[in-house]
PDB file of N, CA and C in Angstrom:
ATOM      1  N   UNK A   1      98.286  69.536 123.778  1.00  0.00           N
ATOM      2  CA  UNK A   1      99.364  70.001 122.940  1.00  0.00           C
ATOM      3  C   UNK A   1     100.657  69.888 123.735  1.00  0.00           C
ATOM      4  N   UNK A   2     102.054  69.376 123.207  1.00  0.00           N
ATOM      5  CA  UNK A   2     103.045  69.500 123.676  1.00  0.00           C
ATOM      6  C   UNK A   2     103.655  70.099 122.500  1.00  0.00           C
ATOM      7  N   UNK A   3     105.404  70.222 124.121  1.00  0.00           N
ATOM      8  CA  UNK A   3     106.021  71.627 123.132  1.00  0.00           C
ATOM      9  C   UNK A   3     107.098  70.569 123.275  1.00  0.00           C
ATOM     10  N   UNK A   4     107.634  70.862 121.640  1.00  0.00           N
ATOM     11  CA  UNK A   4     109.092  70.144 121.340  1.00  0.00           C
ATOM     12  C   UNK A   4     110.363  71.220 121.517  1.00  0.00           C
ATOM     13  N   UNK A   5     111.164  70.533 120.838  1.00  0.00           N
ATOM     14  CA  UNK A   5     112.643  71.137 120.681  1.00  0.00           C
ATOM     15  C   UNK A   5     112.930  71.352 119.502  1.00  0.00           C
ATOM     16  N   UNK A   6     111.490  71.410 118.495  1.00  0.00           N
ATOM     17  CA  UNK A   6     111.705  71.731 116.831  1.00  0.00           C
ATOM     18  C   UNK A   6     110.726  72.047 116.314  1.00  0.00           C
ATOM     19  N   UNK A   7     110.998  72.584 115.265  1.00  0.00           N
ATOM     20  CA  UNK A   7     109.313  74.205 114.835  1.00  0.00           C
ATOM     21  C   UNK A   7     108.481  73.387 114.642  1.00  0.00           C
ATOM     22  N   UNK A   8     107.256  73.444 115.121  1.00  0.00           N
ATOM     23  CA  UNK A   8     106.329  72.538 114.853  1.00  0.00           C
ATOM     24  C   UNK A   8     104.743  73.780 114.633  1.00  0.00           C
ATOM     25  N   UNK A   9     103.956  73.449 113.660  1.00  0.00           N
ATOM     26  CA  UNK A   9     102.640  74.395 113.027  1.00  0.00           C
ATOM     27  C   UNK A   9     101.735  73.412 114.075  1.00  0.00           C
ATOM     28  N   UNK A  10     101.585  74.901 114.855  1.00  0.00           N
ATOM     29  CA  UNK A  10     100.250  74.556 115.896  1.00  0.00           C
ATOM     30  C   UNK A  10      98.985  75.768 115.537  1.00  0.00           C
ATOM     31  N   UNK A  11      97.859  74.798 114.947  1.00  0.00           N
ATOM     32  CA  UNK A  11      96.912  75.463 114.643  1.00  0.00           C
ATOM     33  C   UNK A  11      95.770  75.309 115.581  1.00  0.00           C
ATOM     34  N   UNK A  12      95.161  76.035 116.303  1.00  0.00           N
ATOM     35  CA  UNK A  12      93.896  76.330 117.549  1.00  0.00           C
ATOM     36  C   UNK A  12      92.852  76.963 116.977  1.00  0.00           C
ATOM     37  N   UNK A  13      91.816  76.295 117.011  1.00  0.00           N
ATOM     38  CA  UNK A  13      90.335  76.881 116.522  1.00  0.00           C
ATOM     39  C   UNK A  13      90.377  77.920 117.644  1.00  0.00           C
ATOM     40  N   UNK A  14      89.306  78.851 117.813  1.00  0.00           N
ATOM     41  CA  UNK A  14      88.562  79.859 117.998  1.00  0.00           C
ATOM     42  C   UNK A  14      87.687  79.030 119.318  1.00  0.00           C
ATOM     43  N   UNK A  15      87.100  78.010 118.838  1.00  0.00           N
ATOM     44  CA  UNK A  15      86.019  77.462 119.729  1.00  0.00           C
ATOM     45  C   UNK A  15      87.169  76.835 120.777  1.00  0.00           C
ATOM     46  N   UNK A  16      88.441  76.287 120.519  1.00  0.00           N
ATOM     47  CA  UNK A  16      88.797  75.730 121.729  1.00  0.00           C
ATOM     48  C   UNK A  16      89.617  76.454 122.463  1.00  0.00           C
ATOM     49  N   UNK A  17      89.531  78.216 122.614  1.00  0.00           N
ATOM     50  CA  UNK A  17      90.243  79.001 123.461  1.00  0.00           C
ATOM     51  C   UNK A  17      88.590  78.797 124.386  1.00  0.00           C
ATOM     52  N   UNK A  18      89.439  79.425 125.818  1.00  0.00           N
ATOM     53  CA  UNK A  18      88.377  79.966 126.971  1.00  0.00           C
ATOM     54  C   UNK A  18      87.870  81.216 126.816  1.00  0.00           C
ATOM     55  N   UNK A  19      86.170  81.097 126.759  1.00  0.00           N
ATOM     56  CA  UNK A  19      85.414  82.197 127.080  1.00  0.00           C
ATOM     57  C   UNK A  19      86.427  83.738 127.586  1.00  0.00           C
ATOM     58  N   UNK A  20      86.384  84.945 127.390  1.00  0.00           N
ATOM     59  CA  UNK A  20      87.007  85.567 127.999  1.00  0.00           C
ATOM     60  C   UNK A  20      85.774  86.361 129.519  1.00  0.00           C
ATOM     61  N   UNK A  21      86.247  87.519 129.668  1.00  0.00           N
ATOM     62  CA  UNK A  21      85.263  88.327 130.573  1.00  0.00           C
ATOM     63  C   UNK A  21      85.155  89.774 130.114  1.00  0.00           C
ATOM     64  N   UNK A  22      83.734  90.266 129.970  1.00  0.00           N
ATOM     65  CA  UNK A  22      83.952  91.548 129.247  1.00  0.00           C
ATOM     66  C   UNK A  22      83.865  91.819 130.922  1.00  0.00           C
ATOM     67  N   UNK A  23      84.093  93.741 129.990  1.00  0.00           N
ATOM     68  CA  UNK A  23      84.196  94.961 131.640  1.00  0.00           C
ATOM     69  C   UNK A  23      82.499  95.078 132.364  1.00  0.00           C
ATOM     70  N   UNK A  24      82.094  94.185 131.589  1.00  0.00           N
ATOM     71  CA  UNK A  24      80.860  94.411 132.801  1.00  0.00           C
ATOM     72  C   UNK A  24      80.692  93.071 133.129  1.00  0.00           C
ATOM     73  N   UNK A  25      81.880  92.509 133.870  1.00  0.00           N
ATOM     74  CA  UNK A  25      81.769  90.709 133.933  1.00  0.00           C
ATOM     75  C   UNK A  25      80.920  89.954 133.258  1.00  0.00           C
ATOM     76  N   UNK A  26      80.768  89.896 132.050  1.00  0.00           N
ATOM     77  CA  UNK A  26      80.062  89.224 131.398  1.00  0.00           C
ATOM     78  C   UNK A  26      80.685  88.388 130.225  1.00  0.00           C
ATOM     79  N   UNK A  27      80.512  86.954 130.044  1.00  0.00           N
ATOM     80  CA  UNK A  27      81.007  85.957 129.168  1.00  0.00           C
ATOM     81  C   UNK A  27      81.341  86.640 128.181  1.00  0.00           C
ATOM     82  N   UNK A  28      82.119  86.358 126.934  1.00  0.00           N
ATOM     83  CA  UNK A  28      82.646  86.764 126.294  1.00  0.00           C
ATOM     84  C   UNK A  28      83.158  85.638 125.424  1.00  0.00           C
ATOM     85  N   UNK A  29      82.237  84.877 124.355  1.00  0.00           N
ATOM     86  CA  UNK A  29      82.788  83.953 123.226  1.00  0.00           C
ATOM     87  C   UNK A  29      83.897  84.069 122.669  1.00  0.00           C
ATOM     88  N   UNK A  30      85.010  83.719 122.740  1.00  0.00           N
ATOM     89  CA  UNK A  30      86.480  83.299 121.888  1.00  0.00           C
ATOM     90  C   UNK A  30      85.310  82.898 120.337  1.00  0.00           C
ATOM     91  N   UNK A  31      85.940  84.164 119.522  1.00  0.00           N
ATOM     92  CA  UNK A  31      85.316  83.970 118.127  1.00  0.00           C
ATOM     93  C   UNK A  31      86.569  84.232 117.444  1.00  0.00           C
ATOM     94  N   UNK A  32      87.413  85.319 117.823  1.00  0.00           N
ATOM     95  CA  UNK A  32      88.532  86.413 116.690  1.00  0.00           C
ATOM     96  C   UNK A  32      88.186  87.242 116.697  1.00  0.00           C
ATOM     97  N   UNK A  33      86.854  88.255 117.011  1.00  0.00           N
ATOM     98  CA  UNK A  33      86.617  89.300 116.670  1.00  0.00           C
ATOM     99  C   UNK A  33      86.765  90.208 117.676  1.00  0.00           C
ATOM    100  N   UNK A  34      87.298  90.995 117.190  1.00  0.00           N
ATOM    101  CA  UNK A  34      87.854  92.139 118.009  1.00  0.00           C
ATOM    102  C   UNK A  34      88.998  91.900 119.305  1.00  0.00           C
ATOM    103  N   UNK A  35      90.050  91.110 118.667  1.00  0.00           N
ATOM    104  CA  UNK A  35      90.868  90.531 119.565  1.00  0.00           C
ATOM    105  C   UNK A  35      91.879  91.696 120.331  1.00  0.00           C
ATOM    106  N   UNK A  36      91.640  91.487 121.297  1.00  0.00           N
ATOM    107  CA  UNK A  36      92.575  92.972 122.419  1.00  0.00           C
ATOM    108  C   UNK A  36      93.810  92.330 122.848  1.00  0.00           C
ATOM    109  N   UNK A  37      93.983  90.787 122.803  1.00  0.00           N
ATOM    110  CA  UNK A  37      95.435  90.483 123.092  1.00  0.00           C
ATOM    111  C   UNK A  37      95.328  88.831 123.807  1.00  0.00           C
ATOM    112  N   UNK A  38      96.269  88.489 124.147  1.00  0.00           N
ATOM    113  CA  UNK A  38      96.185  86.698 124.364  1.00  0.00           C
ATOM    114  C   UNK A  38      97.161  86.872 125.196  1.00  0.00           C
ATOM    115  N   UNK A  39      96.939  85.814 125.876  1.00  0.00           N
ATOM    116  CA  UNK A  39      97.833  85.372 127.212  1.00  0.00           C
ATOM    117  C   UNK A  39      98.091  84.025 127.345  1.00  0.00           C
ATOM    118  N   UNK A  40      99.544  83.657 127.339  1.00  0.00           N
ATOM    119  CA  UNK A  40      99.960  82.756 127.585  1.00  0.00           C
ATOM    120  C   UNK A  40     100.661  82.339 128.590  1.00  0.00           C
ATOM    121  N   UNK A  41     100.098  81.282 129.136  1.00  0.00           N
ATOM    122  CA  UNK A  41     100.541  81.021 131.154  1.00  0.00           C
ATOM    123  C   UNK A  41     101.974  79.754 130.716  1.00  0.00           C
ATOM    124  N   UNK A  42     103.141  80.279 131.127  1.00  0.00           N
ATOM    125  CA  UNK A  42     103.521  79.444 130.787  1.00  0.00           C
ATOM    126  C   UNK A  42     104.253  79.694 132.548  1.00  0.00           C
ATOM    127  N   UNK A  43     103.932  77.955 133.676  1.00  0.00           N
ATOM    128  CA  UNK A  43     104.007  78.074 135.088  1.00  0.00           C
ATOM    129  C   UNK A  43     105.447  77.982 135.319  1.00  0.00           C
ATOM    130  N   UNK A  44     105.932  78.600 136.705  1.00  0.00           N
ATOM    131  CA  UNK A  44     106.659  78.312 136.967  1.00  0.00           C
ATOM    132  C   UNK A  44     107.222  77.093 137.735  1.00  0.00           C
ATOM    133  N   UNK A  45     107.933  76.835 137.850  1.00  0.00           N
ATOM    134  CA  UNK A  45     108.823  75.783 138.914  1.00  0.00           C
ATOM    135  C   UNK A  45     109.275  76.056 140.383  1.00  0.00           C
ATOM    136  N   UNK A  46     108.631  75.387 141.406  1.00  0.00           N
ATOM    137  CA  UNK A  46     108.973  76.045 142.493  1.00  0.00           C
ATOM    138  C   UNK A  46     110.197  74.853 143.648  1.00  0.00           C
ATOM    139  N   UNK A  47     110.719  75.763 144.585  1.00  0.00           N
ATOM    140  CA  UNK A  47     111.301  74.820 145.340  1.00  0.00           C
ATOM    141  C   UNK A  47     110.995  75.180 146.624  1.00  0.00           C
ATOM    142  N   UNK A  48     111.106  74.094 147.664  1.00  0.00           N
ATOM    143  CA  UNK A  48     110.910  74.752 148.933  1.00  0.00           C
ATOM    144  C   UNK A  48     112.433  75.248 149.629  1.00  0.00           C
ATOM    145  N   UNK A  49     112.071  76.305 150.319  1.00  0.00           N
ATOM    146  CA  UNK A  49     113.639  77.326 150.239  1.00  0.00           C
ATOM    147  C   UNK A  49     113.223  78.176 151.921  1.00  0.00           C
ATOM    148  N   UNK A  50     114.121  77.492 152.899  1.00  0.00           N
ATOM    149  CA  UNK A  50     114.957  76.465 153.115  1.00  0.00           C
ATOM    150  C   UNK A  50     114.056  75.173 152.866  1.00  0.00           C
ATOM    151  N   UNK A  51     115.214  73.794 152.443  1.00  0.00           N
ATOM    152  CA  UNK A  51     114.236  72.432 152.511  1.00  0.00           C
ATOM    153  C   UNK A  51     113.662  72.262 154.136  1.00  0.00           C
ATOM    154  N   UNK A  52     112.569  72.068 154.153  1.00  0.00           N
ATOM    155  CA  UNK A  52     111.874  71.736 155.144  1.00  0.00           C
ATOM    156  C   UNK A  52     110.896  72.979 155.948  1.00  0.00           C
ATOM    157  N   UNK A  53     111.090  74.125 155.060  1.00  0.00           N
ATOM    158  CA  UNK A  53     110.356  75.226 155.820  1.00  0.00           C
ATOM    159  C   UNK A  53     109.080  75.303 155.544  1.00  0.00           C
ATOM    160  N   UNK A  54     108.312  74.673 154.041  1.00  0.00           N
ATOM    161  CA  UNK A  54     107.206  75.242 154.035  1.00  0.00           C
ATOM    162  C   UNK A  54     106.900  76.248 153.412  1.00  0.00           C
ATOM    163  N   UNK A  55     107.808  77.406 153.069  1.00  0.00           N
ATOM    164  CA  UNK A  55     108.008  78.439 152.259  1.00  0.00           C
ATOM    165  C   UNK A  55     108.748  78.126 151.006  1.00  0.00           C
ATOM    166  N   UNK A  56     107.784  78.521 149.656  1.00  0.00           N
ATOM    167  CA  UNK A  56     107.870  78.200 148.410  1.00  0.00           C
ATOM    168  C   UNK A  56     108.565  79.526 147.248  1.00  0.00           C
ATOM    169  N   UNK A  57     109.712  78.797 146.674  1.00  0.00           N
ATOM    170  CA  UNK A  57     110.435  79.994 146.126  1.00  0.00           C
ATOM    171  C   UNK A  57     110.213  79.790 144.588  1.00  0.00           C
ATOM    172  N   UNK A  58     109.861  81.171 143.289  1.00  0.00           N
ATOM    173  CA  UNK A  58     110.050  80.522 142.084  1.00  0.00           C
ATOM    174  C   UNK A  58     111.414  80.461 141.514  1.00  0.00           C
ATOM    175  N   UNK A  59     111.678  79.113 140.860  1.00  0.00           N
ATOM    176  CA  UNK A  59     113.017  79.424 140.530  1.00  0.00           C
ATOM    177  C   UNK A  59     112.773  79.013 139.334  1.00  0.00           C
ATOM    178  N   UNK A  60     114.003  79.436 138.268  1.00  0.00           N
ATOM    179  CA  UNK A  60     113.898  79.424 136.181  1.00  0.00           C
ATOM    180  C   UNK A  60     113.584  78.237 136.314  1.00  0.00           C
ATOM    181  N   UNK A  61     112.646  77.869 134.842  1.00  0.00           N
ATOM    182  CA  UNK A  61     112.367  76.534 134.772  1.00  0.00           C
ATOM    183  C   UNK A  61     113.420  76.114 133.477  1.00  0.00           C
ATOM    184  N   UNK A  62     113.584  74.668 133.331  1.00  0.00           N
ATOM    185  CA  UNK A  62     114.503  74.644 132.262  1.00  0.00           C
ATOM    186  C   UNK A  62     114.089  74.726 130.695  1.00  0.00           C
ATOM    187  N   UNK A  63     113.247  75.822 130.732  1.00  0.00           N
ATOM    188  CA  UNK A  63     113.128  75.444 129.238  1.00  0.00           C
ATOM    189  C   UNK A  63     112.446  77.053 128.649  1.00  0.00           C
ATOM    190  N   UNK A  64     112.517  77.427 127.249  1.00  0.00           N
ATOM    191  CA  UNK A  64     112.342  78.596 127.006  1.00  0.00           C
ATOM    192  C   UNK A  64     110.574  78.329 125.971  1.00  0.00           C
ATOM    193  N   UNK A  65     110.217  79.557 125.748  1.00  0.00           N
ATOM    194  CA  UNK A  65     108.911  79.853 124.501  1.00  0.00           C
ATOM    195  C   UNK A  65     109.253  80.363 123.158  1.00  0.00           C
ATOM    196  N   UNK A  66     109.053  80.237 121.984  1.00  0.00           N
ATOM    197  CA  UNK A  66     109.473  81.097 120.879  1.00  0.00           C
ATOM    198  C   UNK A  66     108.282  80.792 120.387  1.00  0.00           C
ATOM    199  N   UNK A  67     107.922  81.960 119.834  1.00  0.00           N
ATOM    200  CA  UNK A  67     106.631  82.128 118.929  1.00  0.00           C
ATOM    201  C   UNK A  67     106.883  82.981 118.174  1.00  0.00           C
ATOM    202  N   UNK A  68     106.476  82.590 116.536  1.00  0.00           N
ATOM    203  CA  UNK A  68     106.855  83.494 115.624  1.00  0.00           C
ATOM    204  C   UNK A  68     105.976  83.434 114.997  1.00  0.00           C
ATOM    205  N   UNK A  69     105.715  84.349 113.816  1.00  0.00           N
ATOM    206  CA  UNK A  69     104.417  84.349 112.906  1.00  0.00           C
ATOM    207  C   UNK A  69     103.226  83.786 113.075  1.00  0.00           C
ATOM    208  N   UNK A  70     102.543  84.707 114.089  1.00  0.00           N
ATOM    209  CA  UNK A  70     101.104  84.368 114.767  1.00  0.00           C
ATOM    210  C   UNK A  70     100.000  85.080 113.524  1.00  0.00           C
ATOM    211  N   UNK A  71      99.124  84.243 113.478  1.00  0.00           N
ATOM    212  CA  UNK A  71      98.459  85.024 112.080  1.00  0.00           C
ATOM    213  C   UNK A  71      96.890  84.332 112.822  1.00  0.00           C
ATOM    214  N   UNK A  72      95.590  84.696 112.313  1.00  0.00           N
ATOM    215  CA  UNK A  72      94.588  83.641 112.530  1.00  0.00           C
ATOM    216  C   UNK A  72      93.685  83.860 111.330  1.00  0.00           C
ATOM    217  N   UNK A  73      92.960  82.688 111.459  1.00  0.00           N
ATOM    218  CA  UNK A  73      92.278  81.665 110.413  1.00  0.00           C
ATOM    219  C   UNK A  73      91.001  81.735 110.651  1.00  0.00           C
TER     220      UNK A  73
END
């Protein structure tokens, strides 16, 4: 899936989210049922800071998320 610069209907089955982990570490089928909440990784951008040190800084990436009217199917 890519993300544009204009509203676009992105529909995701059930079967193609990741397994979750219940509280007694145990698999957990992506069905819909009984959904406690979703997470979306959206990474950052890093630079090395000073150049040449080796030490990695996060800095804004150029671009934003909007999500509106999440419903499921």
């Amino acid at each position: 899936m890519f993300v544009t610069d204009t509203w676009t209907l992105v529909q995701i089955a059930w079967s193609d989210f990741t397994d979750g982990v219940g509280t007694d570490n145990t698999s957990v089928t992506a069905t819909g049922d009984e959904v406690a909440g979703i997470t979306l990784l959206v990474y950052l951008e890093w630079e090395e800071d000073p150049p040449g040190s080796d030490d990695w800084t996060p800095v804004p990436a150029a671009y934003g998320l909007v999500i509106d009217d999440i419903s499921f199917y």
